[in-house]
C-alpha atoms as a PDB file:
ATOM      1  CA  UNK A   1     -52.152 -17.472  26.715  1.00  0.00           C
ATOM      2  CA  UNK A   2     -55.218 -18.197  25.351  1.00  0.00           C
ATOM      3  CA  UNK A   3     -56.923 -19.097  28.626  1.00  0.00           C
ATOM      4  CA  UNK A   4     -55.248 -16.088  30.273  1.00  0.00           C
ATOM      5  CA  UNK A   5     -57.680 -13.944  27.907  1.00  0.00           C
ATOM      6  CA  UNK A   6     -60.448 -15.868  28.107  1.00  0.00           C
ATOM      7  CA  UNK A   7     -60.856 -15.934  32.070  1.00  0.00           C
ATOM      8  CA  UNK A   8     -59.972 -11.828  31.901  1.00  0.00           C
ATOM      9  CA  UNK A   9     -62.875 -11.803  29.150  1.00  0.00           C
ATOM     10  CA  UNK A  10     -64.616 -13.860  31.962  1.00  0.00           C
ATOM     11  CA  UNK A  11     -63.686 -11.783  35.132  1.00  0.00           C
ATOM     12  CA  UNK A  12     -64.605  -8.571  33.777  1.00  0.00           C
ATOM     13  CA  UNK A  13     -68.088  -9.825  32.312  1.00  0.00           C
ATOM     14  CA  UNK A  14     -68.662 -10.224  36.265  1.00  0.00           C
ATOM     15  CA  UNK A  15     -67.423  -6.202  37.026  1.00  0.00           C
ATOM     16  CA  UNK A  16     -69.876  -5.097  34.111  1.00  0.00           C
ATOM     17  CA  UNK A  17     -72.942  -6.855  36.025  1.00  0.00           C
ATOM     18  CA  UNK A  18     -72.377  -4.791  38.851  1.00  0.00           C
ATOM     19  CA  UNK A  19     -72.051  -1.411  37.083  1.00  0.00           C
ATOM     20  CA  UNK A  20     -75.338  -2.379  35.143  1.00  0.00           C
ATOM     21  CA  UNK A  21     -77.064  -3.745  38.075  1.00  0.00           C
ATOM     22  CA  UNK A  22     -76.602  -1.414  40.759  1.00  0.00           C
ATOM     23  CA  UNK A  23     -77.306   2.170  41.475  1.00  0.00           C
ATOM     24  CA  UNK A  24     -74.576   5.298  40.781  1.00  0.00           C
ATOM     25  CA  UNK A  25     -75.145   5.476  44.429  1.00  0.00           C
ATOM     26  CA  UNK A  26     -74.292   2.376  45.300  1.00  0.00           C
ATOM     27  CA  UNK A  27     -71.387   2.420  43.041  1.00  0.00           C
ATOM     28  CA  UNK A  28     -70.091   4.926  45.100  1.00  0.00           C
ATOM     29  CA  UNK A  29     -71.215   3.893  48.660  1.00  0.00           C
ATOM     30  CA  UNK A  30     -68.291   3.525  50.888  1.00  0.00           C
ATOM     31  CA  UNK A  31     -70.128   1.398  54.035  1.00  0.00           C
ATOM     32  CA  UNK A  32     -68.545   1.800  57.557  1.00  0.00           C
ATOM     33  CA  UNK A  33     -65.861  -0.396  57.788  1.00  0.00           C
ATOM     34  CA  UNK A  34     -64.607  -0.107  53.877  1.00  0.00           C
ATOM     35  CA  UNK A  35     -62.080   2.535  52.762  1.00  0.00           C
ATOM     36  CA  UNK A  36     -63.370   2.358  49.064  1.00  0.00           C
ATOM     37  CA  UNK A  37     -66.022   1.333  47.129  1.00  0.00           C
ATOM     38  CA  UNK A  38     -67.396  -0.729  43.892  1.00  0.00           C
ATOM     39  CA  UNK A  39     -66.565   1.946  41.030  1.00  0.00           C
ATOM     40  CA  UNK A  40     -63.382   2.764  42.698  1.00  0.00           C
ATOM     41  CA  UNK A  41     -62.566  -1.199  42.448  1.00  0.00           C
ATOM     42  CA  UNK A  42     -63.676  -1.202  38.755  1.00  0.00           C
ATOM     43  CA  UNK A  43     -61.496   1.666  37.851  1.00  0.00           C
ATOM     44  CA  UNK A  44     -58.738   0.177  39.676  1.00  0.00           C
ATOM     45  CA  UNK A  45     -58.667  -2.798  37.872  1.00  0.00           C
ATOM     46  CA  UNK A  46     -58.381  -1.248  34.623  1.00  0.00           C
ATOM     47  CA  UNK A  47     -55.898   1.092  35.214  1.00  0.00           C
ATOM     48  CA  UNK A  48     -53.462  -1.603  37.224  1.00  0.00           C
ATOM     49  CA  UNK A  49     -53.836  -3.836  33.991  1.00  0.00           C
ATOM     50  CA  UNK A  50     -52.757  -1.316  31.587  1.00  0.00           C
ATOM     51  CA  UNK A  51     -50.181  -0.048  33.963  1.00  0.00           C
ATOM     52  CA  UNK A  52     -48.663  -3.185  34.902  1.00  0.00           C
ATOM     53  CA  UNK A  53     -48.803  -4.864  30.689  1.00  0.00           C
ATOM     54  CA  UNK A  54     -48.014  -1.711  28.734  1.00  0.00           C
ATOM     55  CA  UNK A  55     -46.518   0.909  30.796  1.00  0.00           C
ATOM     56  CA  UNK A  56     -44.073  -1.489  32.033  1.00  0.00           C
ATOM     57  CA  UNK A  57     -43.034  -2.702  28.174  1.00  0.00           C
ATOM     58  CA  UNK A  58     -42.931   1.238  27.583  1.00  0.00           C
ATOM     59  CA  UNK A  59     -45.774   1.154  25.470  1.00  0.00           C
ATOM     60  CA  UNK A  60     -48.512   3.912  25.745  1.00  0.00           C
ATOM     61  CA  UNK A  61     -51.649   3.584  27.598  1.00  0.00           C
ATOM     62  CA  UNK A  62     -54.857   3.489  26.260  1.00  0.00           C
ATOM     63  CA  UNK A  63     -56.042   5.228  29.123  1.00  0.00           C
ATOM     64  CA  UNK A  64     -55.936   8.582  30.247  1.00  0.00           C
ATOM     65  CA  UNK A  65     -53.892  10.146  33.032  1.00  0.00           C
ATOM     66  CA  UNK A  66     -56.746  11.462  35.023  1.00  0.00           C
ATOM     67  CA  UNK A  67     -58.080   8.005  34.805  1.00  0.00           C
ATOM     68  CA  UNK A  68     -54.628   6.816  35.915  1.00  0.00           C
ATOM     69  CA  UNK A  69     -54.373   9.677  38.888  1.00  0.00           C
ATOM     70  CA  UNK A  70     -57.997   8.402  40.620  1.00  0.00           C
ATOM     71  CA  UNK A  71     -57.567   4.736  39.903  1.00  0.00           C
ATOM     72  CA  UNK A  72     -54.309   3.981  40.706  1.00  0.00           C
ATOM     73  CA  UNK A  73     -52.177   1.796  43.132  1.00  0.00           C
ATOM     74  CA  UNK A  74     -52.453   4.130  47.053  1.00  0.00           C
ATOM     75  CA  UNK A  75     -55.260   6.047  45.777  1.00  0.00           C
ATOM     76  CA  UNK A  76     -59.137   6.086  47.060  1.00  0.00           C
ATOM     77  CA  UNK A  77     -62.713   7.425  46.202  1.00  0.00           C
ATOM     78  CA  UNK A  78     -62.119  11.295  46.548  1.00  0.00           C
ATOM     79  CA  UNK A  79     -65.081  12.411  44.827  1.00  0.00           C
ATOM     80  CA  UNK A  80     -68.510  11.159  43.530  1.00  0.00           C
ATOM     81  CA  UNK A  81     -68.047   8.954  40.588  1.00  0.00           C
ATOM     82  CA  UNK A  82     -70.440  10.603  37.269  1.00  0.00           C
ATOM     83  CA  UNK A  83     -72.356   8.317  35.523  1.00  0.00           C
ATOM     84  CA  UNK A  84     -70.506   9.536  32.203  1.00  0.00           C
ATOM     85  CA  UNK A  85     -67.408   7.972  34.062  1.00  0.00           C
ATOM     86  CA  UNK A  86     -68.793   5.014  34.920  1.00  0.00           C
ATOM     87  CA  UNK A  87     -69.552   4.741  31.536  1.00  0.00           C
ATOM     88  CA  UNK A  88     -66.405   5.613  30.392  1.00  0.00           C
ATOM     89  CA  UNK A  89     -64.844   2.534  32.926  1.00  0.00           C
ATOM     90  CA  UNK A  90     -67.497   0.040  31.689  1.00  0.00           C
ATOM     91  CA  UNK A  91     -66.235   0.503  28.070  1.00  0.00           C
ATOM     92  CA  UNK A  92     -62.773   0.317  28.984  1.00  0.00           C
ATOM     93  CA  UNK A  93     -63.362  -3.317  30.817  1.00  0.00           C
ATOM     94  CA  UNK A  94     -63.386  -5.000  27.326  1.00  0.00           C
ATOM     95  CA  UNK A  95     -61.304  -2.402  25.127  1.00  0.00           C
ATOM     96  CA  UNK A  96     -58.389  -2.700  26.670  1.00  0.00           C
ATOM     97  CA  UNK A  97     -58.577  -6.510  27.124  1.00  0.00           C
ATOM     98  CA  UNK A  98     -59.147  -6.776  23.313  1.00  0.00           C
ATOM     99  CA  UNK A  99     -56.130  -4.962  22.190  1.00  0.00           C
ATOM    100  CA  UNK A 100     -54.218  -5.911  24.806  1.00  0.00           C
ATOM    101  CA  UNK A 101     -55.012  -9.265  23.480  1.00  0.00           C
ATOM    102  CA  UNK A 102     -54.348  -8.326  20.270  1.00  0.00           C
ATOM    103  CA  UNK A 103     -50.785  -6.340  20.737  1.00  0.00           C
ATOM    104  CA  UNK A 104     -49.752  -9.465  22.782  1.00  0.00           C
ATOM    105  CA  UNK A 105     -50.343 -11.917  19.468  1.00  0.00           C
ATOM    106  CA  UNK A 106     -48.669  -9.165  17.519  1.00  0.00           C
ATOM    107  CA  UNK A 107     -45.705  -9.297  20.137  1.00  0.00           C
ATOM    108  CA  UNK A 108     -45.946  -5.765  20.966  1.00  0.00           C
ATOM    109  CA  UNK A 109     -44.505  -6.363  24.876  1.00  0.00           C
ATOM    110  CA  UNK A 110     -40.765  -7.036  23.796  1.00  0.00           C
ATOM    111  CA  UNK A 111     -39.151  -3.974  26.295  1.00  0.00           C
ATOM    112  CA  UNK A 112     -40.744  -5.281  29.525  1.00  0.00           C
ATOM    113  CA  UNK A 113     -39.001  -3.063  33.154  1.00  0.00           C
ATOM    114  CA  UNK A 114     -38.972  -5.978  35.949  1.00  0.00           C
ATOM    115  CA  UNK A 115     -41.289  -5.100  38.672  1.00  0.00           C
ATOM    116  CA  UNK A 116     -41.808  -6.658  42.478  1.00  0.00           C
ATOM    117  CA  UNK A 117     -45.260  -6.203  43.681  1.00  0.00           C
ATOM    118  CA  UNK A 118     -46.114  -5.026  46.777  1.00  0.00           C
ATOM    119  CA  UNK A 119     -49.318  -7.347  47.282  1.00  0.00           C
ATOM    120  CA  UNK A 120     -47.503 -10.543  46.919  1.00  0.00           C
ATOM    121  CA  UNK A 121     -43.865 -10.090  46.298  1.00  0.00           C
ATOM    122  CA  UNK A 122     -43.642 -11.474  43.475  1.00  0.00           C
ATOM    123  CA  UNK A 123     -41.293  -9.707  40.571  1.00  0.00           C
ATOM    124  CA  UNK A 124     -42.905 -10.003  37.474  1.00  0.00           C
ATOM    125  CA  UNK A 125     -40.155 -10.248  34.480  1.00  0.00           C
ATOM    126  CA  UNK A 126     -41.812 -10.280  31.259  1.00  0.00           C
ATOM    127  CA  UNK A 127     -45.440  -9.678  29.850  1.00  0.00           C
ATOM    128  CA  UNK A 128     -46.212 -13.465  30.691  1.00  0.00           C
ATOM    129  CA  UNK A 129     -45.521 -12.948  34.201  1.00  0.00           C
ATOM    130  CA  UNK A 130     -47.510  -9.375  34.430  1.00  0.00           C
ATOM    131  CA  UNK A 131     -50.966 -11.037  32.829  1.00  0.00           C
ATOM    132  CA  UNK A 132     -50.732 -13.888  35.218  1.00  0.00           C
ATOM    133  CA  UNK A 133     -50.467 -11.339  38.365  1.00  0.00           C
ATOM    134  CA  UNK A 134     -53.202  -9.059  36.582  1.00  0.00           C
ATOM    135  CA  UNK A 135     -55.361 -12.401  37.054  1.00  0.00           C
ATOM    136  CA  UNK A 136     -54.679 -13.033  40.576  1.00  0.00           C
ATOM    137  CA  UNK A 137     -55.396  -9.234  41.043  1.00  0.00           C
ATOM    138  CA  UNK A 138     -58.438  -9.086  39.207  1.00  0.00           C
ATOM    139  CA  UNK A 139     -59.846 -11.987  41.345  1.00  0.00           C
ATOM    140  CA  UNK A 140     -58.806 -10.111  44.748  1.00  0.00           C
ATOM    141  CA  UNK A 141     -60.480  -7.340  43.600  1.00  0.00           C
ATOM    142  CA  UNK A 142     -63.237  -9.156  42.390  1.00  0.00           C
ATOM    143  CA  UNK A 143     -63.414 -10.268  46.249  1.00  0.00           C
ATOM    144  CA  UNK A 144     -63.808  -6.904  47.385  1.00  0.00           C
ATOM    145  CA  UNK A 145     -66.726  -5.957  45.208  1.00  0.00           C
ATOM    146  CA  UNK A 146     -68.446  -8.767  46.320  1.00  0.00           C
ATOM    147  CA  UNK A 147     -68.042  -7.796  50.221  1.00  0.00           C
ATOM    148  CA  UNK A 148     -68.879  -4.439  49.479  1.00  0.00           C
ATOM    149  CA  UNK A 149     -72.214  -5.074  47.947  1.00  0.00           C
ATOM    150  CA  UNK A 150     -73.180  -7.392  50.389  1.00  0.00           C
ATOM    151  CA  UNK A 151     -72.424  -4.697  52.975  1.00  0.00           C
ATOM    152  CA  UNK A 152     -74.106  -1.818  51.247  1.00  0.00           C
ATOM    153  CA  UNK A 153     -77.767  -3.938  50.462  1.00  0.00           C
ATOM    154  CA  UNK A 154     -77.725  -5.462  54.292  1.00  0.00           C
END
Protein backbone atom coordinates (compact mmCIF):
# COMPACT_ATOMS: atom_id res chain seq x y z
CA UNK A 1 0.00 0.00 0.00
CA UNK A 2 2.92 1.81 0.00
CA UNK A 3 2.71 2.93 -3.63
CA UNK A 4 -1.01 3.64 -3.15
CA UNK A 5 0.27 6.61 -0.78
CA UNK A 6 2.94 7.62 -2.59
CA UNK A 7 1.10 8.30 -6.06
CA UNK A 8 -1.90 10.12 -3.74
CA UNK A 9 1.19 12.12 -2.17
CA UNK A 10 1.98 12.51 -5.97
CA UNK A 11 -1.54 13.38 -7.41
CA UNK A 12 -2.33 15.94 -4.99
CA UNK A 13 1.21 17.74 -5.26
CA UNK A 14 -0.32 18.35 -8.92
CA UNK A 15 -3.96 19.93 -7.33
CA UNK A 16 -1.72 22.23 -5.00
CA UNK A 17 0.11 23.74 -8.25
CA UNK A 18 -3.02 24.86 -9.50
CA UNK A 19 -4.39 26.50 -6.32
CA UNK A 20 -0.89 28.27 -6.02
CA UNK A 21 -0.61 29.08 -9.58
CA UNK A 22 -3.77 30.43 -10.61
CA UNK A 23 -6.02 33.26 -9.70
CA UNK A 24 -9.16 32.98 -6.92
CA UNK A 25 -10.89 33.90 -10.05
CA UNK A 26 -9.88 31.42 -12.03
CA UNK A 27 -10.35 28.94 -9.34
CA UNK A 28 -13.76 29.68 -9.55
CA UNK A 29 -14.37 30.29 -13.32
CA UNK A 30 -16.97 28.01 -14.60
CA UNK A 31 -16.27 28.46 -18.74
CA UNK A 32 -19.29 27.83 -21.09
CA UNK A 33 -19.54 24.40 -21.62
CA UNK A 34 -18.35 23.20 -17.87
CA UNK A 35 -20.86 22.73 -15.02
CA UNK A 36 -18.05 23.25 -12.33
CA UNK A 37 -14.87 24.50 -11.89
CA UNK A 38 -11.08 23.97 -10.50
CA UNK A 39 -11.71 24.68 -6.61
CA UNK A 40 -14.91 22.86 -6.79
CA UNK A 41 -12.74 19.76 -8.24
CA UNK A 42 -10.15 20.25 -5.43
CA UNK A 43 -12.71 20.21 -2.74
CA UNK A 44 -14.30 17.33 -4.26
CA UNK A 45 -11.50 15.26 -4.13
CA UNK A 46 -10.91 15.66 -0.59
CA UNK A 47 -14.11 15.21 0.67
CA UNK A 48 -14.85 11.86 -1.66
CA UNK A 49 -11.52 10.45 -0.10
CA UNK A 50 -12.43 10.90 3.40
CA UNK A 51 -15.95 9.91 2.68
CA UNK A 52 -15.33 6.89 0.80
CA UNK A 53 -11.96 5.54 3.51
CA UNK A 54 -13.35 6.66 6.86
CA UNK A 55 -16.94 7.31 6.76
CA UNK A 56 -17.47 4.05 5.22
CA UNK A 57 -15.24 2.10 8.17
CA UNK A 58 -17.47 4.38 10.56
CA UNK A 59 -14.69 6.34 11.55
CA UNK A 60 -15.02 10.20 11.91
CA UNK A 61 -14.03 12.64 9.37
CA UNK A 62 -11.44 14.96 9.61
CA UNK A 63 -13.39 17.24 7.71
CA UNK A 64 -16.17 19.34 8.39
CA UNK A 65 -19.79 18.99 7.32
CA UNK A 66 -20.06 22.23 5.52
CA UNK A 67 -17.01 21.13 3.72
CA UNK A 68 -18.81 17.81 3.13
CA UNK A 69 -22.34 19.67 2.05
CA UNK A 70 -20.40 21.90 -0.96
CA UNK A 71 -17.95 19.24 -1.98
CA UNK A 72 -19.75 16.31 -2.16
CA UNK A 73 -20.87 13.55 -4.68
CA UNK A 74 -24.27 15.60 -6.94
CA UNK A 75 -23.21 18.84 -5.69
CA UNK A 76 -21.73 22.03 -7.77
CA UNK A 77 -20.09 25.56 -7.35
CA UNK A 78 -23.05 27.51 -5.65
CA UNK A 79 -21.17 30.34 -4.45
CA UNK A 80 -17.75 32.12 -4.86
CA UNK A 81 -15.05 30.10 -3.31
CA UNK A 82 -12.98 32.64 -0.36
CA UNK A 83 -9.52 32.56 -0.48
CA UNK A 84 -9.57 31.52 3.37
CA UNK A 85 -11.33 28.33 1.88
CA UNK A 86 -9.13 27.68 -0.61
CA UNK A 87 -6.73 27.76 1.91
CA UNK A 88 -8.45 25.72 4.11
CA UNK A 89 -8.74 22.86 0.93
CA UNK A 90 -5.01 23.28 0.09
CA UNK A 91 -4.09 22.20 3.68
CA UNK A 92 -6.42 19.47 3.74
CA UNK A 93 -4.77 17.89 0.32
CA UNK A 94 -1.84 16.52 2.45
CA UNK A 95 -3.48 16.26 6.08
CA UNK A 96 -5.76 13.95 5.40
CA UNK A 97 -3.50 11.81 3.17
CA UNK A 98 -0.98 11.70 6.09
CA UNK A 99 -3.23 10.34 8.69
CA UNK A 100 -5.11 8.53 6.54
CA UNK A 101 -1.84 6.95 5.86
CA UNK A 102 -1.10 6.68 9.18
CA UNK A 103 -4.61 5.16 10.66
CA UNK A 104 -4.31 2.64 7.73
CA UNK A 105 -0.67 1.26 9.20
CA UNK A 106 -2.32 1.44 12.58
CA UNK A 107 -5.30 -0.69 11.10
CA UNK A 108 -7.83 1.75 12.01
CA UNK A 109 -10.35 0.66 8.82
CA UNK A 110 -11.46 -2.79 10.39
CA UNK A 111 -15.64 -1.91 10.16
CA UNK A 112 -15.63 -1.14 6.41
CA UNK A 113 -19.94 -0.77 4.87
CA UNK A 114 -19.61 -2.29 1.14
CA UNK A 115 -20.30 0.34 -1.34
CA UNK A 116 -21.05 0.17 -5.41
CA UNK A 117 -20.02 3.28 -7.11
CA UNK A 118 -21.93 4.99 -9.38
CA UNK A 119 -18.92 6.12 -11.75
CA UNK A 120 -17.74 2.69 -12.48
CA UNK A 121 -19.76 0.06 -10.79
CA UNK A 122 -17.51 -1.25 -9.01
CA UNK A 123 -18.41 -2.30 -5.12
CA UNK A 124 -15.66 -1.54 -3.08
CA UNK A 125 -15.47 -4.14 0.05
CA UNK A 126 -12.80 -3.20 2.30
CA UNK A 127 -10.38 -0.14 2.82
CA UNK A 128 -8.00 -1.77 0.12
CA UNK A 129 -10.58 -1.64 -2.41
CA UNK A 130 -11.83 2.14 -1.43
CA UNK A 131 -7.98 3.66 -1.78
CA UNK A 132 -7.59 1.96 -5.08
CA UNK A 133 -11.02 3.65 -6.44
CA UNK A 134 -9.96 7.00 -4.58
CA UNK A 135 -6.88 6.69 -7.13
CA UNK A 136 -8.74 6.13 -10.21
CA UNK A 137 -10.98 9.07 -8.99
CA UNK A 138 -8.38 11.35 -8.17
CA UNK A 139 -6.89 10.89 -11.72
CA UNK A 140 -10.47 11.58 -13.42
CA UNK A 141 -10.66 14.47 -11.58
CA UNK A 142 -7.31 15.39 -12.14
CA UNK A 143 -8.57 15.24 -15.96
CA UNK A 144 -11.07 17.73 -15.42
CA UNK A 145 -8.86 20.37 -13.91
CA UNK A 146 -6.71 20.10 -16.63
CA UNK A 147 -9.62 20.78 -19.34
CA UNK A 148 -10.87 23.43 -17.35
CA UNK A 149 -7.77 25.49 -17.24
CA UNK A 150 -7.06 25.07 -20.64
CA UNK A 151 -10.56 26.40 -21.34
CA UNK A 152 -10.51 29.31 -18.96
CA UNK A 153 -6.68 30.79 -20.27
CA UNK A 154 -7.78 30.21 -24.20
Amino acid sequence: MNFTFEVLNNTRRFFKDFIENNSLEDLNKIPEGFNNNVIWNIGHIVVTGQLLAYKLSGLPLMIDDALVANYMKGTQPERKVSQDEVDEIKNLLFSTVKQTEIDYNNKMFVDFKEYTVSTTGNTLTNIDDALQFILFHEGMHLGYVMALLRAIKH
